[in-house]
PDB file of N, CA and C in Angstrom:
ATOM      1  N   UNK A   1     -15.176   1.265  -9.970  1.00  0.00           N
ATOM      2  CA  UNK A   1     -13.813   1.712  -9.794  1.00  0.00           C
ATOM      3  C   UNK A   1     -12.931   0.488  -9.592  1.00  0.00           C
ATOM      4  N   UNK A   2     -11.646   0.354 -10.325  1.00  0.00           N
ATOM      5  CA  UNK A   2     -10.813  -0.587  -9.677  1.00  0.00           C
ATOM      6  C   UNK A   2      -9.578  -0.094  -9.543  1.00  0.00           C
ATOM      7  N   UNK A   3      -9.274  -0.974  -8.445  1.00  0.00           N
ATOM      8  CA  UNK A   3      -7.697  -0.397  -7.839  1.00  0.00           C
ATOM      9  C   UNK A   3      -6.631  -1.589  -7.752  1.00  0.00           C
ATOM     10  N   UNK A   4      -5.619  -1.474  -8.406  1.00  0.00           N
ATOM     11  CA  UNK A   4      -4.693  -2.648  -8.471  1.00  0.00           C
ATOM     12  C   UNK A   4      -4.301  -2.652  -6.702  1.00  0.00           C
ATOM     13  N   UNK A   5      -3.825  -3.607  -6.135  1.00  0.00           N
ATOM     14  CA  UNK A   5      -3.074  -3.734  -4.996  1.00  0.00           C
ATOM     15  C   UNK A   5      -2.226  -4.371  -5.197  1.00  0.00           C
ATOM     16  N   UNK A   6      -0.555  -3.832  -4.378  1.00  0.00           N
ATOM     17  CA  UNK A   6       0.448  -4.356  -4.455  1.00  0.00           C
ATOM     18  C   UNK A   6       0.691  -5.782  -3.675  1.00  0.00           C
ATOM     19  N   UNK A   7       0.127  -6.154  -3.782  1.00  0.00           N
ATOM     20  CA  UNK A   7      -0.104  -7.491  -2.830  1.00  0.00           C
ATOM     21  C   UNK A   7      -1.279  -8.887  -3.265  1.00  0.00           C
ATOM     22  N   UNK A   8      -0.871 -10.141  -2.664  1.00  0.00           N
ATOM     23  CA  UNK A   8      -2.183 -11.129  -3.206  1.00  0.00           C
ATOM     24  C   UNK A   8      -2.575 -11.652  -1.830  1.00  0.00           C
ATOM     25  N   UNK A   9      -1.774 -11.089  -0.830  1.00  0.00           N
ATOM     26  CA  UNK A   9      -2.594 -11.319   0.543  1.00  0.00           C
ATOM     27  C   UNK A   9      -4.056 -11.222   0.386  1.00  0.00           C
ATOM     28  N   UNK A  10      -4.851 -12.126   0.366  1.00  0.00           N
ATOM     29  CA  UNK A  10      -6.240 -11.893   1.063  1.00  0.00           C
ATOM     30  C   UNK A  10      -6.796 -10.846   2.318  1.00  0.00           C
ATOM     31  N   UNK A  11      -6.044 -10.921   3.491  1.00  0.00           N
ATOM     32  CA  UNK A  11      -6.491 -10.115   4.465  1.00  0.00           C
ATOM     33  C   UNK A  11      -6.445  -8.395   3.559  1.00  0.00           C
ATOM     34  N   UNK A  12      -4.730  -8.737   2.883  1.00  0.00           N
ATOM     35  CA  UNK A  12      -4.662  -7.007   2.826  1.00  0.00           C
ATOM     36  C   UNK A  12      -5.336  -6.360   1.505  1.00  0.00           C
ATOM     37  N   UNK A  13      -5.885  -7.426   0.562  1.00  0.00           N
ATOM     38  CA  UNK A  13      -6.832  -7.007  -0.225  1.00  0.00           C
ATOM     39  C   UNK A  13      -8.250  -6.796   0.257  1.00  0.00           C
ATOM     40  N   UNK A  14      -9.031  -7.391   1.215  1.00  0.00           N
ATOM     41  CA  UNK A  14     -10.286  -7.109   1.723  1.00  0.00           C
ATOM     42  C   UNK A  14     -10.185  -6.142   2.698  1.00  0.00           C
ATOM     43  N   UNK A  15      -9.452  -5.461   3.512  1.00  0.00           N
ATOM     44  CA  UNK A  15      -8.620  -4.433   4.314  1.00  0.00           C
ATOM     45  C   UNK A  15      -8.744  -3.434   3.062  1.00  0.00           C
ATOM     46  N   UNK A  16      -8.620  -3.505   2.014  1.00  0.00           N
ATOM     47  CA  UNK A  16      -8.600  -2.263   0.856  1.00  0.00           C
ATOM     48  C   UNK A  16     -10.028  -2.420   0.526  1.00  0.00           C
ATOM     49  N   UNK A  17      -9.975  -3.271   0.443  1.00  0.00           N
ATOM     50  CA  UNK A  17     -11.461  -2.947  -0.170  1.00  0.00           C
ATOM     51  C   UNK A  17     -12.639  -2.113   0.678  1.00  0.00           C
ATOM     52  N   UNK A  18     -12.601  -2.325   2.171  1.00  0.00           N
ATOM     53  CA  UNK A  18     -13.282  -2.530   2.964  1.00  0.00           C
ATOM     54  C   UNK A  18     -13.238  -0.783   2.906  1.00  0.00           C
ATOM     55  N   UNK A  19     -12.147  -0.369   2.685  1.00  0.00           N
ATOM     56  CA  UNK A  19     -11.754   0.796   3.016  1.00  0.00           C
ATOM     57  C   UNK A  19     -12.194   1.860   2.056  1.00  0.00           C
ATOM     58  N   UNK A  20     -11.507   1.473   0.843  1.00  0.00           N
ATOM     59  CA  UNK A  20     -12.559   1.747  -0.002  1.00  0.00           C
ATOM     60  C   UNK A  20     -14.091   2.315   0.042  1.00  0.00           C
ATOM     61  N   UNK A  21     -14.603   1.496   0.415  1.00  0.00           N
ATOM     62  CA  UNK A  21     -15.679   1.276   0.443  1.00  0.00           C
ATOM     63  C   UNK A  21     -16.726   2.116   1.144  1.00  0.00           C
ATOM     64  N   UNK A  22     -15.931   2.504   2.573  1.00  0.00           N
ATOM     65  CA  UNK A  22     -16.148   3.261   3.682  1.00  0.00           C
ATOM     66  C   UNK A  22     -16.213   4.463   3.550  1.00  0.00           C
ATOM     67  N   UNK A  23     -14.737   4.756   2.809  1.00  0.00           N
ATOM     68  CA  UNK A  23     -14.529   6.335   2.428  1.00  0.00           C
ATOM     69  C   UNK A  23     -15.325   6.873   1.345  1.00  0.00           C
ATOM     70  N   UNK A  24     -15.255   6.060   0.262  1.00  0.00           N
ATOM     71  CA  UNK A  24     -16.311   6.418  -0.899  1.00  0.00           C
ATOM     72  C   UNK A  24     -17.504   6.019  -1.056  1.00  0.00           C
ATOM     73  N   UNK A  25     -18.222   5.306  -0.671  1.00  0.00           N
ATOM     74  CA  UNK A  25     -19.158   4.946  -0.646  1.00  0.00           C
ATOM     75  C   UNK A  25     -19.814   4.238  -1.867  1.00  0.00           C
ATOM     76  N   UNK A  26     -18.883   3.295  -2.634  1.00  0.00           N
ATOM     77  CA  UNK A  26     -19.020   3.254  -3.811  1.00  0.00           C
ATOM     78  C   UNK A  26     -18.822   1.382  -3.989  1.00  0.00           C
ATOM     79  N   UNK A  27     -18.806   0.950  -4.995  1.00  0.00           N
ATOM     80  CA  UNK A  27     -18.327  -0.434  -5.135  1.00  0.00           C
ATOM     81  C   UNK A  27     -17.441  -0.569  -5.754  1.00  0.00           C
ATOM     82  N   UNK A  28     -16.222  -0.709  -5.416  1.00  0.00           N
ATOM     83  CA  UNK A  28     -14.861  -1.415  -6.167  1.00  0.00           C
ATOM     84  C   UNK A  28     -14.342  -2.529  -5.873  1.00  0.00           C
ATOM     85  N   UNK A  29     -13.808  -2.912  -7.169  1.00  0.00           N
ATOM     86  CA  UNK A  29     -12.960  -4.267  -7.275  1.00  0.00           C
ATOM     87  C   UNK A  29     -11.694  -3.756  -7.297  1.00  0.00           C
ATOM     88  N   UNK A  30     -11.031  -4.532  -6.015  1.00  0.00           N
ATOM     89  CA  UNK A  30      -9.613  -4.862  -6.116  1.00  0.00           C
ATOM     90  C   UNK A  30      -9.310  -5.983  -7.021  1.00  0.00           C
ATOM     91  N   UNK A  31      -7.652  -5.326  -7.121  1.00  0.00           N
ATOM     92  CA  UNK A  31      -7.546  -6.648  -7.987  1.00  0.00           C
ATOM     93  C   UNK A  31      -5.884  -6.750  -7.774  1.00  0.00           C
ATOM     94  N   UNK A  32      -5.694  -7.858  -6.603  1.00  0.00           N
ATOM     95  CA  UNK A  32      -4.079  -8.244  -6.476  1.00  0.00           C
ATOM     96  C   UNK A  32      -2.967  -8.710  -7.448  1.00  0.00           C
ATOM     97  N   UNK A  33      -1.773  -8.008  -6.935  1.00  0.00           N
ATOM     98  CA  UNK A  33      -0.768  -8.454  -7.931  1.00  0.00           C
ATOM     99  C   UNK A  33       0.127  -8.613  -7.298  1.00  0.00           C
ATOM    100  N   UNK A  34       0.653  -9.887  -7.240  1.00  0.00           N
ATOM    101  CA  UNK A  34       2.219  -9.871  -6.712  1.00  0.00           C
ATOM    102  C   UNK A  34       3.205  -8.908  -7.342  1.00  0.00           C
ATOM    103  N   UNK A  35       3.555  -8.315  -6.817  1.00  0.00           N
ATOM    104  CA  UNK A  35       5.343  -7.337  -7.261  1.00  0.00           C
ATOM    105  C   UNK A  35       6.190  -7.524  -5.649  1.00  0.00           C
ATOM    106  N   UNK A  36       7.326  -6.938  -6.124  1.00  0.00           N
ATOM    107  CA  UNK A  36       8.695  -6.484  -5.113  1.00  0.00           C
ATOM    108  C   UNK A  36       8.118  -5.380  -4.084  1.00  0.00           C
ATOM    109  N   UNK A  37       8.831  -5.173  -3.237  1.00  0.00           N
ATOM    110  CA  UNK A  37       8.401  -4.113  -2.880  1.00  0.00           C
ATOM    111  C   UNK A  37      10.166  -2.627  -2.999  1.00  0.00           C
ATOM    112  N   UNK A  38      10.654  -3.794  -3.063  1.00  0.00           N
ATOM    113  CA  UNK A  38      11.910  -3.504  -3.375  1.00  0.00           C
ATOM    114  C   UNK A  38      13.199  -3.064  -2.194  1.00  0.00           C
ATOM    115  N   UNK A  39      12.450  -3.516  -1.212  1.00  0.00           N
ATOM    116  CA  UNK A  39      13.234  -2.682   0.071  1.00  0.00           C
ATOM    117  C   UNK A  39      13.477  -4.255   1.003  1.00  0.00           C
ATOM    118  N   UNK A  40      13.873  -4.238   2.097  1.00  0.00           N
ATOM    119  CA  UNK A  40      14.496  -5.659   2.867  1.00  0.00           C
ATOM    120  C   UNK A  40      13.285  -6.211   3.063  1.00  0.00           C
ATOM    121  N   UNK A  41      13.116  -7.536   3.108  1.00  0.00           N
ATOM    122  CA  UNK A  41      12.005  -8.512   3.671  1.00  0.00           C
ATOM    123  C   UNK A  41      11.301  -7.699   5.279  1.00  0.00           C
ATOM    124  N   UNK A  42      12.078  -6.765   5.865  1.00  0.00           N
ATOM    125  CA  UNK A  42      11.559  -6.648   7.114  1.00  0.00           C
ATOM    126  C   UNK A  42      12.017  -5.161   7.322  1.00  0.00           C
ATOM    127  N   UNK A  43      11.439  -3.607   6.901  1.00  0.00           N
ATOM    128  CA  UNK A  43      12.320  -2.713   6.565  1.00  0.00           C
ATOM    129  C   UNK A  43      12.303  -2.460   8.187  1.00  0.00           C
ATOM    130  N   UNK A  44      13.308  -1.574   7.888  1.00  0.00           N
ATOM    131  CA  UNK A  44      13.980  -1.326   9.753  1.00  0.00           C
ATOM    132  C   UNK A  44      14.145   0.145  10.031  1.00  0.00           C
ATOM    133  N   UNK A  45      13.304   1.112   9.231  1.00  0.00           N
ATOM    134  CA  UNK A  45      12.923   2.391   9.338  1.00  0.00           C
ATOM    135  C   UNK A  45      11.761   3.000   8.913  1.00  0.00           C
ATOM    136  N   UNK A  46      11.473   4.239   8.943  1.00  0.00           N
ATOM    137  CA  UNK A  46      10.142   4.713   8.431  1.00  0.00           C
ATOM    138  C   UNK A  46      10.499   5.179   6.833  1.00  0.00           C
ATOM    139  N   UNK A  47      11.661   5.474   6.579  1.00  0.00           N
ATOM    140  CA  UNK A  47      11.925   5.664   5.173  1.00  0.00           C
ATOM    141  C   UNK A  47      11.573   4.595   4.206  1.00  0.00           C
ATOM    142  N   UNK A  48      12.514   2.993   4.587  1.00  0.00           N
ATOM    143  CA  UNK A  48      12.591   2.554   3.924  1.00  0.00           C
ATOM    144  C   UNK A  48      11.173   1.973   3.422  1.00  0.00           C
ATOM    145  N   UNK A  49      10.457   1.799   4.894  1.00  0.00           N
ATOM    146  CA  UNK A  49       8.785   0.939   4.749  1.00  0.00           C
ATOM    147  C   UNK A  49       8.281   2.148   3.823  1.00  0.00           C
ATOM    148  N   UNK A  50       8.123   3.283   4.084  1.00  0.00           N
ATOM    149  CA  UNK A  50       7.495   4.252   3.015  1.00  0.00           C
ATOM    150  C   UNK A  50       7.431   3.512   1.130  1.00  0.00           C
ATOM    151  N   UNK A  51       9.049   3.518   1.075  1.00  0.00           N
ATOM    152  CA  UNK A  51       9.775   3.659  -0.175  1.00  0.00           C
ATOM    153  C   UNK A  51       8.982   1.990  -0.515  1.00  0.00           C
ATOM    154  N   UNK A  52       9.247   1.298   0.363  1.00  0.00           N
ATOM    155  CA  UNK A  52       8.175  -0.631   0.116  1.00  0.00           C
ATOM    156  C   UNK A  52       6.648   0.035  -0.359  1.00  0.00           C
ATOM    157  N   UNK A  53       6.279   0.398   0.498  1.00  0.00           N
ATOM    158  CA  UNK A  53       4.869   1.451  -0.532  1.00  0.00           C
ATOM    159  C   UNK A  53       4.614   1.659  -1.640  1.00  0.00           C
ATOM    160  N   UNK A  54       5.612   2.991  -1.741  1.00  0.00           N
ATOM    161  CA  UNK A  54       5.533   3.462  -2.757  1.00  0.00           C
ATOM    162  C   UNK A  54       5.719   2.442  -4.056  1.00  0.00           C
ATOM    163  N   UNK A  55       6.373   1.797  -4.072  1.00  0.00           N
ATOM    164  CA  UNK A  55       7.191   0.734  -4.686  1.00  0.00           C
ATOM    165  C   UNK A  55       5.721  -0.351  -5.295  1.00  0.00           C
ATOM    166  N   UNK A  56       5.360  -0.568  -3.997  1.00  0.00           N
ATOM    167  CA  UNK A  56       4.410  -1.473  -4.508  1.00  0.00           C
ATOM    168  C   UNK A  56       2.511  -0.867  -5.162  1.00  0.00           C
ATOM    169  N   UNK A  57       2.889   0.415  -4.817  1.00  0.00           N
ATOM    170  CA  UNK A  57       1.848   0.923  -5.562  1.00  0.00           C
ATOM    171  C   UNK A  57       1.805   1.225  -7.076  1.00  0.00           C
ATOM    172  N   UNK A  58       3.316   2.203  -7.481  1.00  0.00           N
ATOM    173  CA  UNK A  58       3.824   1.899  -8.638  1.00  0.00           C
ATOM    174  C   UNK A  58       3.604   0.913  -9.683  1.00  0.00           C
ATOM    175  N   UNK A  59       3.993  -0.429  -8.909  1.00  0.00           N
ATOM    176  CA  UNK A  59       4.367  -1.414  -9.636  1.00  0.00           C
ATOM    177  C   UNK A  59       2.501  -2.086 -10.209  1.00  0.00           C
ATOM    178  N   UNK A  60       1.955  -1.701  -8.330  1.00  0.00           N
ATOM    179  CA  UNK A  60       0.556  -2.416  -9.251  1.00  0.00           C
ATOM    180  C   UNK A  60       0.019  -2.042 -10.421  1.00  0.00           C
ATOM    181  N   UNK A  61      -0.250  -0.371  -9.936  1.00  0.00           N
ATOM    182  CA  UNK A  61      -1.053   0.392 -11.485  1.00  0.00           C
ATOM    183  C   UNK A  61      -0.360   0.214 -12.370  1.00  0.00           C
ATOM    184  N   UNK A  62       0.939   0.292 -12.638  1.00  0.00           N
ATOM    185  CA  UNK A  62       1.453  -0.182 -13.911  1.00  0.00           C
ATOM    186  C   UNK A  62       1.230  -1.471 -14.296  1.00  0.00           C
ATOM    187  N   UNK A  63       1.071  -2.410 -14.017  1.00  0.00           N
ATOM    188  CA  UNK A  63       0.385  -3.581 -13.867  1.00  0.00           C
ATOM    189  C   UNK A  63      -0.994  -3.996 -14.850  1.00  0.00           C
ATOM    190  N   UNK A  64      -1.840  -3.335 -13.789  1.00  0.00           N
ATOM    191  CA  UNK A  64      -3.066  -4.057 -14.189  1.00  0.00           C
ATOM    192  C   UNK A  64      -3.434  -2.296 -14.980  1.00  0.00           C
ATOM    193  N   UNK A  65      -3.652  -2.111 -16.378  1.00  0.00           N
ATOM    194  CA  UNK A  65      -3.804  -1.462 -16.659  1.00  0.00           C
ATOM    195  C   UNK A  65      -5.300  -0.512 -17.317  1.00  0.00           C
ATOM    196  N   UNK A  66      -6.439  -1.272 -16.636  1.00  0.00           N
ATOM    197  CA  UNK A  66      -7.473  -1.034 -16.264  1.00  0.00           C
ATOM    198  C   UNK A  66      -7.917  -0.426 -14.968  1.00  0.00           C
ATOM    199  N   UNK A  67      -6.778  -0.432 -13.938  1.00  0.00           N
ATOM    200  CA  UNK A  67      -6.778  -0.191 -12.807  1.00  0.00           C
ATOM    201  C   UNK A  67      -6.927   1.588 -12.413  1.00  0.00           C
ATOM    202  N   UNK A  68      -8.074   2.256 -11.933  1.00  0.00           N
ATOM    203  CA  UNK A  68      -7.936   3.777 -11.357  1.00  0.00           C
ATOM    204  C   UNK A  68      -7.084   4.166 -10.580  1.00  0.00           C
ATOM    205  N   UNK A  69      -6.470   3.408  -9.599  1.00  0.00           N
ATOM    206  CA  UNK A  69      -5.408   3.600  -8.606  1.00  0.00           C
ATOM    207  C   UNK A  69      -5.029   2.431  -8.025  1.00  0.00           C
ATOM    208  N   UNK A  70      -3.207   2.563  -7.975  1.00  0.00           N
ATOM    209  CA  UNK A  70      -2.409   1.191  -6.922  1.00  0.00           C
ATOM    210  C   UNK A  70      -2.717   1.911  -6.068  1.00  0.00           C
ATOM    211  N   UNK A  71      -2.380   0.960  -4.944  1.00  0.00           N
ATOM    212  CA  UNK A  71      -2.505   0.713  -3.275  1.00  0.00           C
ATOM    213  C   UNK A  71      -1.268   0.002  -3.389  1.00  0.00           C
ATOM    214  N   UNK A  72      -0.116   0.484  -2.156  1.00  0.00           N
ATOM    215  CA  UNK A  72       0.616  -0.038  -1.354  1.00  0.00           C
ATOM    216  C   UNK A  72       0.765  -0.286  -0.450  1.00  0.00           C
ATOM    217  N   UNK A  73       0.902  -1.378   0.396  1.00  0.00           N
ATOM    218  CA  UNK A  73       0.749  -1.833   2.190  1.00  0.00           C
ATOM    219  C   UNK A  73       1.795  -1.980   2.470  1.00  0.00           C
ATOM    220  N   UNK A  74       2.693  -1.733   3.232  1.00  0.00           N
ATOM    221  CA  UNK A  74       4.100  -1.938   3.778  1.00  0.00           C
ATOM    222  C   UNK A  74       3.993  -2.061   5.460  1.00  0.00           C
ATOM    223  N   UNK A  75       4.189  -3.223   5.964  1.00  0.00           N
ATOM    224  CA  UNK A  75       4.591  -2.778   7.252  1.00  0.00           C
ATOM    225  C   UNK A  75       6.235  -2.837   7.655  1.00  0.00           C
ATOM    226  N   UNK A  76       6.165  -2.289   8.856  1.00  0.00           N
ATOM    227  CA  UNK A  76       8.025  -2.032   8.969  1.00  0.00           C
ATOM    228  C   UNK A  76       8.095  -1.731  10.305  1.00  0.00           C
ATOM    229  N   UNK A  77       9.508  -1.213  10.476  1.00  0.00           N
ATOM    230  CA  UNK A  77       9.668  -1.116  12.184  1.00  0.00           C
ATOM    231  C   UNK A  77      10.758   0.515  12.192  1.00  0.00           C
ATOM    232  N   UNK A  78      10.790   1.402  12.931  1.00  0.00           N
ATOM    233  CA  UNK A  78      11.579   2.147  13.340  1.00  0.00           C
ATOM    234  C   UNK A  78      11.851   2.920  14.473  1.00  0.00           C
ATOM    235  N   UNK A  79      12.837   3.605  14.836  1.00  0.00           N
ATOM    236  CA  UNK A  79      13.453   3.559  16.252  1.00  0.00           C
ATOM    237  C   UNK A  79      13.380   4.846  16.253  1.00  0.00           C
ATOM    238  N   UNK A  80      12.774   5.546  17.715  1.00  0.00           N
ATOM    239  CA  UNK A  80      12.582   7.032  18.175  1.00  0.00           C
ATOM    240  C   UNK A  80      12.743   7.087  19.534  1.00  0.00           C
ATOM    241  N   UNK A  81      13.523   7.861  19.713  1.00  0.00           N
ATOM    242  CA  UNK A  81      13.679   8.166  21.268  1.00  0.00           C
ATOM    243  C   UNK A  81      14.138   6.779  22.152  1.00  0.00           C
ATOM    244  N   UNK A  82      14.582   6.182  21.512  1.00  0.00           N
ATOM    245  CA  UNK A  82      15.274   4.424  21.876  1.00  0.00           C
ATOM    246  C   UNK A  82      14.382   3.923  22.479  1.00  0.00           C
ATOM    247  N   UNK A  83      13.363   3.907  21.498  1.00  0.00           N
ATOM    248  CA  UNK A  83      11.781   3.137  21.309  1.00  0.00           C
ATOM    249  C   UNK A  83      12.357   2.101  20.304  1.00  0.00           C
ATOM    250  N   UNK A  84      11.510   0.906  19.721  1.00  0.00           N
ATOM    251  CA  UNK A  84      11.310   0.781  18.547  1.00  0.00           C
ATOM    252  C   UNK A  84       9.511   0.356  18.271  1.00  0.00           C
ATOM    253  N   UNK A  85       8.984   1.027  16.730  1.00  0.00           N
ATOM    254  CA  UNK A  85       7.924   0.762  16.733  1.00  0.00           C
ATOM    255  C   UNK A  85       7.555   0.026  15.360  1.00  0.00           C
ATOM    256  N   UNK A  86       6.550   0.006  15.654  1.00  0.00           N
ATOM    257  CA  UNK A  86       5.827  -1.038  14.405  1.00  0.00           C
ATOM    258  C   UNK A  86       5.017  -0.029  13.705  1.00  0.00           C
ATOM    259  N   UNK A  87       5.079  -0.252  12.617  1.00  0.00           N
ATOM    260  CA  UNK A  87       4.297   0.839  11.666  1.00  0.00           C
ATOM    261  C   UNK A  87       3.387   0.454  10.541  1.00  0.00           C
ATOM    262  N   UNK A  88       2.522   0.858   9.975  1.00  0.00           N
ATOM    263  CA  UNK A  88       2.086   0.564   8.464  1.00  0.00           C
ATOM    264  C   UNK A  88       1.370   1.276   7.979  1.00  0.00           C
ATOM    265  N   UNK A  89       2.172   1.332   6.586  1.00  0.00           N
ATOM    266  CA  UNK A  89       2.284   2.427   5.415  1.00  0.00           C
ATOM    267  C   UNK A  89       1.135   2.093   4.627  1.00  0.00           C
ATOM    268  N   UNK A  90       0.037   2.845   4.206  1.00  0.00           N
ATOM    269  CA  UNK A  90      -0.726   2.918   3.260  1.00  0.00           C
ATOM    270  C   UNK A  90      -0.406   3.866   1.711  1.00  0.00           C
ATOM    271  N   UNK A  91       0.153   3.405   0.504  1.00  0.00           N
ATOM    272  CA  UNK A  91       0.102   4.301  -0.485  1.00  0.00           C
ATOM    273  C   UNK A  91      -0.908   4.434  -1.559  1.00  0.00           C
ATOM    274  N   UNK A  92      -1.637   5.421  -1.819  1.00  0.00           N
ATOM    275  CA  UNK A  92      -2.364   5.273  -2.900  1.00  0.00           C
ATOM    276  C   UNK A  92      -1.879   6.561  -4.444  1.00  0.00           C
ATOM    277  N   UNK A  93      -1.686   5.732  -5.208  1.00  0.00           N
ATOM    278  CA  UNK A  93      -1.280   6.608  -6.296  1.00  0.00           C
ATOM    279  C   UNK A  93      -2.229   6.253  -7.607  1.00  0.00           C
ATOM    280  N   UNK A  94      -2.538   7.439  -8.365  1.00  0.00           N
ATOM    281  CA  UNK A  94      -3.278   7.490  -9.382  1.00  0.00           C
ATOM    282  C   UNK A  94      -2.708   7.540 -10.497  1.00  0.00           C
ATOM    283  N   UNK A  95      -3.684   7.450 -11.728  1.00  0.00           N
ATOM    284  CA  UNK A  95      -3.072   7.555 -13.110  1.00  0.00           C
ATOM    285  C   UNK A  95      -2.391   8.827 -13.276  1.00  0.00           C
ATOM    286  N   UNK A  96      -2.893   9.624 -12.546  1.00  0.00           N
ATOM    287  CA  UNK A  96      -1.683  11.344 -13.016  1.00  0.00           C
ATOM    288  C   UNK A  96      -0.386  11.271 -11.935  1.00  0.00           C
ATOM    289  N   UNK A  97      -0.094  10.395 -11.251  1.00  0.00           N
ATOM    290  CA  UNK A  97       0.695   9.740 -10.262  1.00  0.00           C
ATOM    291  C   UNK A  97       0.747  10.932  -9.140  1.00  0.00           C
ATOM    292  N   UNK A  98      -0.453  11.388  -8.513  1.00  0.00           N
ATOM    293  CA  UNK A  98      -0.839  11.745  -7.318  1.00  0.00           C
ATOM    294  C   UNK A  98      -0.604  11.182  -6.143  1.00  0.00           C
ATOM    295  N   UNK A  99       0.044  10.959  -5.269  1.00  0.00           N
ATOM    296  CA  UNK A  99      -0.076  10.311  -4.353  1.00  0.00           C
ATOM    297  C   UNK A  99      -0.044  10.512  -2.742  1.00  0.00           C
ATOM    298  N   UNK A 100      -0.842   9.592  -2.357  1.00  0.00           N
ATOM    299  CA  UNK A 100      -1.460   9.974  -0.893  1.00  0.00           C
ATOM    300  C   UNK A 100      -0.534   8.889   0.038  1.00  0.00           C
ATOM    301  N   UNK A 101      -0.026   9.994   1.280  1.00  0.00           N
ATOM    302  CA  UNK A 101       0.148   8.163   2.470  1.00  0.00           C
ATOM    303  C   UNK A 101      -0.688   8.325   3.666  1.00  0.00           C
ATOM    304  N   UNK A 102      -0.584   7.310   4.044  1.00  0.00           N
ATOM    305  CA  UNK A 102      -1.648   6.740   4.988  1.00  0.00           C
ATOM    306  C   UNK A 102      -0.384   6.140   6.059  1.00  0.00           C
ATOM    307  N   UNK A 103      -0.565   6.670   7.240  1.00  0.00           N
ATOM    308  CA  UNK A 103       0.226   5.285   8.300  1.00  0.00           C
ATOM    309  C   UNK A 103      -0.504   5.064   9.648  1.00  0.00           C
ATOM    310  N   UNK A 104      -0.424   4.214  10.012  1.00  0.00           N
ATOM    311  CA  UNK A 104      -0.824   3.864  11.206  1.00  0.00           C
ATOM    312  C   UNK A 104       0.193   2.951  12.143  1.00  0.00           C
ATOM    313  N   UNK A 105      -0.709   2.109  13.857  1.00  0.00           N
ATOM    314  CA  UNK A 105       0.232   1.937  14.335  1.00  0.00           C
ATOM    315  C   UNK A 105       0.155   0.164  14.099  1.00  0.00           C
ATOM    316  N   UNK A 106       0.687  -0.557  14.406  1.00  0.00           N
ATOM    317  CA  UNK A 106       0.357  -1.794  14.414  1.00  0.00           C
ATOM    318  C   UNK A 106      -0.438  -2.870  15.512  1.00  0.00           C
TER     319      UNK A 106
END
């Protein structure tokens, strides 16, 4: 199986893979690509980090076109209850452009 990732970070490509790996039980190659994510260097809500996701999942599978599914990593920050928190967005989208999110905390 391979999965483009929106990213050429090392950590956040072996973080996919790893994951991968766990859930399916299978062997895949990532395979990084720099793109945009298209949203601010530092998004400052849960919308916008989503939309950096989505963005960069898009952009991978269209990309590498051998690829079964992009992966998007976004982290970001947004404000609840005059909190602010740290967040990060997992997107995975397929060739029929299915797509799953994933978030966690930081």
């Amino acid at each position: 199986m391979k999965i483009a990732a929106g990213t050429t970070n090392p950590s956040k490509i072996k973080g996919i893979e790893r994951a991968y790996k766990r859930l399916l039980h299978k062997d895949v190659e990532v395979i990084g690509v720099k793109v945009e994510s298209g949203v601010s260097a530092q998004p400052l809500s849960l919308e916008e980090t989503i939309r950096g996701a989505i963005n960069r999942a898009k952009q991978a599978i269209k990309e590498i076109s051998e690829a079964d599914e992009g992966v998007g990593v976004e982290a970001g920050f947004f404000k609840l209850l005059d909190k602010t928190f740290d967040v990060q967005i997992a997107v995975i989208i397929d060739r029929e452009n299915h797509i799953t999110y994933g978030l966690s905390p930081a």
